[in-house]
N, C-alpha and C. Protein backbone atom coordinates (compact mmCIF):
# COMPACT_ATOMS: atom_id res chain seq x y z
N UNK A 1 -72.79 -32.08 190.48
CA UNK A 1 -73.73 -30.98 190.39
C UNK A 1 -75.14 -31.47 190.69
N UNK A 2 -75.91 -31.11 191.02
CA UNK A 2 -77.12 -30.92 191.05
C UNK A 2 -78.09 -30.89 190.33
N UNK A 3 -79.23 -31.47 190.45
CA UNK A 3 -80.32 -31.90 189.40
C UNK A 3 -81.01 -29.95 189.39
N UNK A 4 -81.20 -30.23 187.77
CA UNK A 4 -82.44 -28.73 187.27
C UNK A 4 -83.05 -28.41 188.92
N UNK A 5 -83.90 -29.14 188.94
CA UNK A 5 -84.62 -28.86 190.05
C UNK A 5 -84.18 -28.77 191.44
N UNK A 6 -83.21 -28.74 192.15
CA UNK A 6 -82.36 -28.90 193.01
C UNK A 6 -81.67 -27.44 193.64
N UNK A 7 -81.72 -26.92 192.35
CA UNK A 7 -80.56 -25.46 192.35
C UNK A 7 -81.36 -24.58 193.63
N UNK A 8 -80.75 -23.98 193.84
CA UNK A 8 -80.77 -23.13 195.43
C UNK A 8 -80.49 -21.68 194.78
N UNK A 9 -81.87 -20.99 195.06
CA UNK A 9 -82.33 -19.39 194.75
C UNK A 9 -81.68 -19.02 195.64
N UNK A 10 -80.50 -17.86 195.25
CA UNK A 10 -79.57 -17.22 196.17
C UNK A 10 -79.97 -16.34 197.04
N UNK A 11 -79.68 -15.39 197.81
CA UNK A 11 -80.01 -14.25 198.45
C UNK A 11 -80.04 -13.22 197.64
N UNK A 12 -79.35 -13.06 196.61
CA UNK A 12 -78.75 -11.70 195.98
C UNK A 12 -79.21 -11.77 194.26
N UNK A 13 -79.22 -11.03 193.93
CA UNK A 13 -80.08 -10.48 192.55
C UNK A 13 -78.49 -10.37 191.78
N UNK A 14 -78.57 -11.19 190.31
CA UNK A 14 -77.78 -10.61 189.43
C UNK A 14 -78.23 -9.39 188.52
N UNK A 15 -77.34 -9.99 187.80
CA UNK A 15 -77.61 -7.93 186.21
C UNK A 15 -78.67 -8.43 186.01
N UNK A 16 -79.01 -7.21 186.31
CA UNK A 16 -80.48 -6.39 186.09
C UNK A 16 -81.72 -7.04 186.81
N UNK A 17 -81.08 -7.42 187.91
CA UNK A 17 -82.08 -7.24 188.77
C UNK A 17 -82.72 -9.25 189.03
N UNK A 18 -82.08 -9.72 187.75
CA UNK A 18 -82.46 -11.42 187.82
C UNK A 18 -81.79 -12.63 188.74
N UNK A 19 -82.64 -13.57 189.01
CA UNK A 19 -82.55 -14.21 190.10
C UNK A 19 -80.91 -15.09 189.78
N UNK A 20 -80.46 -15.42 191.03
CA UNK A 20 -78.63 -16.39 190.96
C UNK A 20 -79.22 -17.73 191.58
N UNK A 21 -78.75 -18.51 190.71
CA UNK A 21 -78.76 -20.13 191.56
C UNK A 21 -77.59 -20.32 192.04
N UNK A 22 -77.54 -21.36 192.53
CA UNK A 22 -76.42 -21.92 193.00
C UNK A 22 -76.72 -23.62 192.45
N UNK A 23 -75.73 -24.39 191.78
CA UNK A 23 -75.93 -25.51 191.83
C UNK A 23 -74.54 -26.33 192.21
N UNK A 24 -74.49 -27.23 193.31
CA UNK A 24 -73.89 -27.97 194.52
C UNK A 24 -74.38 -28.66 194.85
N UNK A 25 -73.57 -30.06 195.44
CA UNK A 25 -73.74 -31.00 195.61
C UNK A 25 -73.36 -30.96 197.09
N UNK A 26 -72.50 -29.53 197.43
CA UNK A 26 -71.49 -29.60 199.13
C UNK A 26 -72.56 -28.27 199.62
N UNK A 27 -73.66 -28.41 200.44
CA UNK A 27 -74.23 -27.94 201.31
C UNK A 27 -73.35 -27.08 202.38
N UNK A 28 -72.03 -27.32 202.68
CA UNK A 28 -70.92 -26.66 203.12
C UNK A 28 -70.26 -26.09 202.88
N UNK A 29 -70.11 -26.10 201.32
CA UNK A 29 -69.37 -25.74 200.64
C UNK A 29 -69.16 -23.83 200.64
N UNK A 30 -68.42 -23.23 200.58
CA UNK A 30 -68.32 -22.20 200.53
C UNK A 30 -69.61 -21.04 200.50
N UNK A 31 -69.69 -21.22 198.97
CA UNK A 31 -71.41 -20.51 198.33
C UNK A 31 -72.47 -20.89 199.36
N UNK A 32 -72.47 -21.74 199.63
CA UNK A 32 -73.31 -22.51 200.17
C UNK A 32 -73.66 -21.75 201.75
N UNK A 33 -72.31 -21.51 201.90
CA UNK A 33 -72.16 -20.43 204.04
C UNK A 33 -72.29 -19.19 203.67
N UNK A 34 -72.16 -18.65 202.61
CA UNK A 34 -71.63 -17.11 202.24
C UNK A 34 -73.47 -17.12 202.07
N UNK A 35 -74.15 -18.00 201.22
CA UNK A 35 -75.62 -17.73 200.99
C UNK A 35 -76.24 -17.71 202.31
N UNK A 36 -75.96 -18.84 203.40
CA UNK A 36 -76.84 -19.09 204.67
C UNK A 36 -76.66 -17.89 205.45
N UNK A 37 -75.00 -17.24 205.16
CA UNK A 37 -74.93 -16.22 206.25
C UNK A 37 -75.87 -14.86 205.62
N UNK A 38 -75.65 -14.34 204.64
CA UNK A 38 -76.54 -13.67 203.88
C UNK A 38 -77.99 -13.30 204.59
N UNK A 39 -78.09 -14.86 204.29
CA UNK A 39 -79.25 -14.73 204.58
C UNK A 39 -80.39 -14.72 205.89
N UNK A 40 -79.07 -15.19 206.79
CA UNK A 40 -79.07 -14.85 208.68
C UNK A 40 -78.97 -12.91 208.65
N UNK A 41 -78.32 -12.33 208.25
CA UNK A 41 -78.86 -10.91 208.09
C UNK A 41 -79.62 -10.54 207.43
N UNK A 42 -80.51 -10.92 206.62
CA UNK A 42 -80.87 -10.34 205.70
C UNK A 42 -82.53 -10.93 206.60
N UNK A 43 -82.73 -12.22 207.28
CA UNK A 43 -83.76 -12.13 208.33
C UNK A 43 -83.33 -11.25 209.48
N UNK A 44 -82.03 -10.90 210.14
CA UNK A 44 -82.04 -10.34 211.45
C UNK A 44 -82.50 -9.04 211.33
N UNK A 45 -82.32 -8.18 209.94
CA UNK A 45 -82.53 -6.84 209.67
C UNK A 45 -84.09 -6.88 209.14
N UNK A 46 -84.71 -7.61 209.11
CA UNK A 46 -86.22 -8.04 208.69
C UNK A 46 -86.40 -7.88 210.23
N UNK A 47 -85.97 -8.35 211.28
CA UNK A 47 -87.12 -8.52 212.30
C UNK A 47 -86.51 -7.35 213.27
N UNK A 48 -85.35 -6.23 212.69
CA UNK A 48 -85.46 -5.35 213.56
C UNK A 48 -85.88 -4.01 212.98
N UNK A 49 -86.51 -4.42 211.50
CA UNK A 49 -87.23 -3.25 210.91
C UNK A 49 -88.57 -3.34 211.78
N UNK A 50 -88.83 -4.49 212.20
CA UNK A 50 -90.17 -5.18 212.52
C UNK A 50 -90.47 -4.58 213.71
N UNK A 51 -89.52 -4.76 214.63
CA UNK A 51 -89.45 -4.14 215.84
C UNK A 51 -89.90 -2.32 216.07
N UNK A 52 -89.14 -2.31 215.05
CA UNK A 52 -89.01 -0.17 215.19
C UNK A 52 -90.08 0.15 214.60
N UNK A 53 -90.47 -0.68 213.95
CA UNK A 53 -91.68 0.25 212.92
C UNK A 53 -92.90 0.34 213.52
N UNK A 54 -93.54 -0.24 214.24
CA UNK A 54 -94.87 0.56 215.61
C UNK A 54 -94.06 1.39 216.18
N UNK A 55 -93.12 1.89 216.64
CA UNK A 55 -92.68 3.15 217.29
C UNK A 55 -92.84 4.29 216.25
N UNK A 56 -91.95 3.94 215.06
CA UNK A 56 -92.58 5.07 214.10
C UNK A 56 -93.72 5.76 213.48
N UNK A 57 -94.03 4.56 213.18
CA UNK A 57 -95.61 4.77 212.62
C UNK A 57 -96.61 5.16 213.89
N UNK A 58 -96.18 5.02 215.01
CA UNK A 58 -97.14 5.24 216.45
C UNK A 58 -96.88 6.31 216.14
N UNK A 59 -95.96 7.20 216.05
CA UNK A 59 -95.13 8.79 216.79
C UNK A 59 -95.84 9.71 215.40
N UNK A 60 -96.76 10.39 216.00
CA UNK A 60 -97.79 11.57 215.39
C UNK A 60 -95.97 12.58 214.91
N UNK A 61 -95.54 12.61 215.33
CA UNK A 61 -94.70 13.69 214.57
C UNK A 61 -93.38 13.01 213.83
N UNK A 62 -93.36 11.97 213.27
CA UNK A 62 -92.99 11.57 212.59
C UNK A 62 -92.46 12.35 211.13
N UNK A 63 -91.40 12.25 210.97
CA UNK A 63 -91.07 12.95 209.94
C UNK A 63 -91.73 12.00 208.21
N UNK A 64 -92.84 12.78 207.23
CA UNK A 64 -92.95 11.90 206.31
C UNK A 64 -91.62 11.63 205.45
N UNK A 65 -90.37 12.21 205.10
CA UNK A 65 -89.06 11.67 205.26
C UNK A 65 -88.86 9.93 205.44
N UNK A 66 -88.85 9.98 207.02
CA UNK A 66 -88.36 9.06 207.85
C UNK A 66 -89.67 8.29 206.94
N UNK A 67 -90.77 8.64 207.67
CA UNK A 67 -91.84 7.55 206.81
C UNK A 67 -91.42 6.95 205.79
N UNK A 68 -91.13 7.61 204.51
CA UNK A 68 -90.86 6.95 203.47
C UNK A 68 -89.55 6.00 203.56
N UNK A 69 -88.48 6.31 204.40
CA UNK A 69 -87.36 5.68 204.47
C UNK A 69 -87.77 4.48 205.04
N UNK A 70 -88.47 4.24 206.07
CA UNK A 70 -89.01 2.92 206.52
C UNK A 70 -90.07 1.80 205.66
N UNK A 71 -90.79 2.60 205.35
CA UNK A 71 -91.36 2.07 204.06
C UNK A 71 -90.52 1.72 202.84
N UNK A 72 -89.40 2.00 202.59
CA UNK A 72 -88.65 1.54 201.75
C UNK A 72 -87.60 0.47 202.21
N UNK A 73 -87.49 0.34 203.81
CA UNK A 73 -86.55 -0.43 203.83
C UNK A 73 -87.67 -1.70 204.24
N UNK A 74 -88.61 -1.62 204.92
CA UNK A 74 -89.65 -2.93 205.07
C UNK A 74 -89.86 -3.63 203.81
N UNK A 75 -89.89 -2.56 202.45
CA UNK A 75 -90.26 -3.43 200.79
C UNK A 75 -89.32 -4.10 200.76
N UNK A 76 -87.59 -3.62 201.19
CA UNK A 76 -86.86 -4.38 200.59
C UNK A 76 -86.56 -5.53 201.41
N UNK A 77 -86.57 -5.68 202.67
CA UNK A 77 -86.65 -6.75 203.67
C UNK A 77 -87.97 -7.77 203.36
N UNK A 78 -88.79 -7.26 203.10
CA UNK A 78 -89.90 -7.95 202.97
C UNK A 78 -89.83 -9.10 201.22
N UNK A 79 -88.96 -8.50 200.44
CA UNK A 79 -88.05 -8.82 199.37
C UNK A 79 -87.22 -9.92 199.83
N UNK A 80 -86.40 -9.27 200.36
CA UNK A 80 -85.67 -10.53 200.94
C UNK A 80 -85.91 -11.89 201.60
N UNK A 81 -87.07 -11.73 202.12
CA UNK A 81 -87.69 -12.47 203.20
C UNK A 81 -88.54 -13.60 202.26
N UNK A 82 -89.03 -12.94 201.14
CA UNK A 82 -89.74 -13.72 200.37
C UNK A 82 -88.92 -14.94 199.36
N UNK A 83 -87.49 -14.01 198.96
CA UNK A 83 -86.86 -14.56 198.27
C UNK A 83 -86.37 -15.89 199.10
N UNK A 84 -85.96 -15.89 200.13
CA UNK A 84 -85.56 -16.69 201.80
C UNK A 84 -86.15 -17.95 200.92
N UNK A 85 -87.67 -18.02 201.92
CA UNK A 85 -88.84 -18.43 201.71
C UNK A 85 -88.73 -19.39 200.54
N UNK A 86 -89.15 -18.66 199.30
CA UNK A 86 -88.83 -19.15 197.98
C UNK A 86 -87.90 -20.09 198.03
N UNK A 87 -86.93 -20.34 198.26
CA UNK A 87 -85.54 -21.04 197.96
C UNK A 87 -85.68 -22.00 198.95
N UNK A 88 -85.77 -21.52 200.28
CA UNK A 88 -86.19 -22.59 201.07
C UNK A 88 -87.24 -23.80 200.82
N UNK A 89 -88.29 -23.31 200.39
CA UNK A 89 -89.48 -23.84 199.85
C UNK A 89 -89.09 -24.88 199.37
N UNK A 90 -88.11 -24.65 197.66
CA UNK A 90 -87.89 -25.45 196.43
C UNK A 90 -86.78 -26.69 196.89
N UNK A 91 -86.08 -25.85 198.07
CA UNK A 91 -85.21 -26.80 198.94
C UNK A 91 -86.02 -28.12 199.55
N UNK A 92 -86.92 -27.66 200.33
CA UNK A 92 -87.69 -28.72 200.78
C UNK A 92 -88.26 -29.73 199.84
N UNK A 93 -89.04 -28.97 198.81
CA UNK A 93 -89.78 -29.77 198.07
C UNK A 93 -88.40 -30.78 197.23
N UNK A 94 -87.27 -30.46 197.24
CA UNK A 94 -86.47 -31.35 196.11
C UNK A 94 -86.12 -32.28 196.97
N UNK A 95 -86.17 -31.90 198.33
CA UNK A 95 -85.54 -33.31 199.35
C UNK A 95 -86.65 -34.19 199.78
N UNK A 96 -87.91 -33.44 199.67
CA UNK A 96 -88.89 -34.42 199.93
C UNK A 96 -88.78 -35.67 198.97
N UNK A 97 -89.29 -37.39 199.59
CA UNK A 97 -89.30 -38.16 198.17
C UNK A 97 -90.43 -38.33 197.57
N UNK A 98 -90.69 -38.77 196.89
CA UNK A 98 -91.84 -38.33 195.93
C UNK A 98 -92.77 -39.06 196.47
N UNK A 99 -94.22 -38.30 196.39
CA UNK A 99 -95.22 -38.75 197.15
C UNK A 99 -95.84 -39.26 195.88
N UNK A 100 -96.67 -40.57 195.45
CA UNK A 100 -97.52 -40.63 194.71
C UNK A 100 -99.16 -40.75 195.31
């Protein structure tokens, strides 16, 4: 297993909404592809909210509807994206060796 500091912030939110580690030693390991793939959609649908959303927000007749639906799916991508980030981050910093 894996040191405290080591554990890998998942893609996905447990009960009630709180963060999942993962702690592994096999980078291959199952959890480990099921999280990376996760998280290959969870950027691909980030950058094709990214894409559509100057078309919407350009288009004067825009339904405020639709508005809000896009605005809700950019928070939650933008969620995701952070969480990414985050985990990635703590990843780096645990493989870095220690700088004094």
């Amino acid at each position: 297993m894996t040191p405290q500091n080591e554990l890998r912030l998942l893609p996905w939110s447990g009960p009630e909404g709180k963060p999942c580690y993962l702690s592994t030693d096999d980078r291959d390991g199952y959890m480990s592809r099921l999280a990376d793939n996760i998280e290959a959609v969870q950027l691909g649908t980030a950058a094709e909210l990214l894409e559509q959303a100057p078309e919407t927000l350009g288009d004067v007749n825009t339904d405020p509807d639709e508005l809000r639906r896009l605005t809700g799916q950019l928070a939650d991508a933008l969620r995701n994206v952070l969480r990414i980030a985050t985990s990635r981050g703590h990843l780096l910093a645990a493989s870095e060796p220690n700088r004094i």
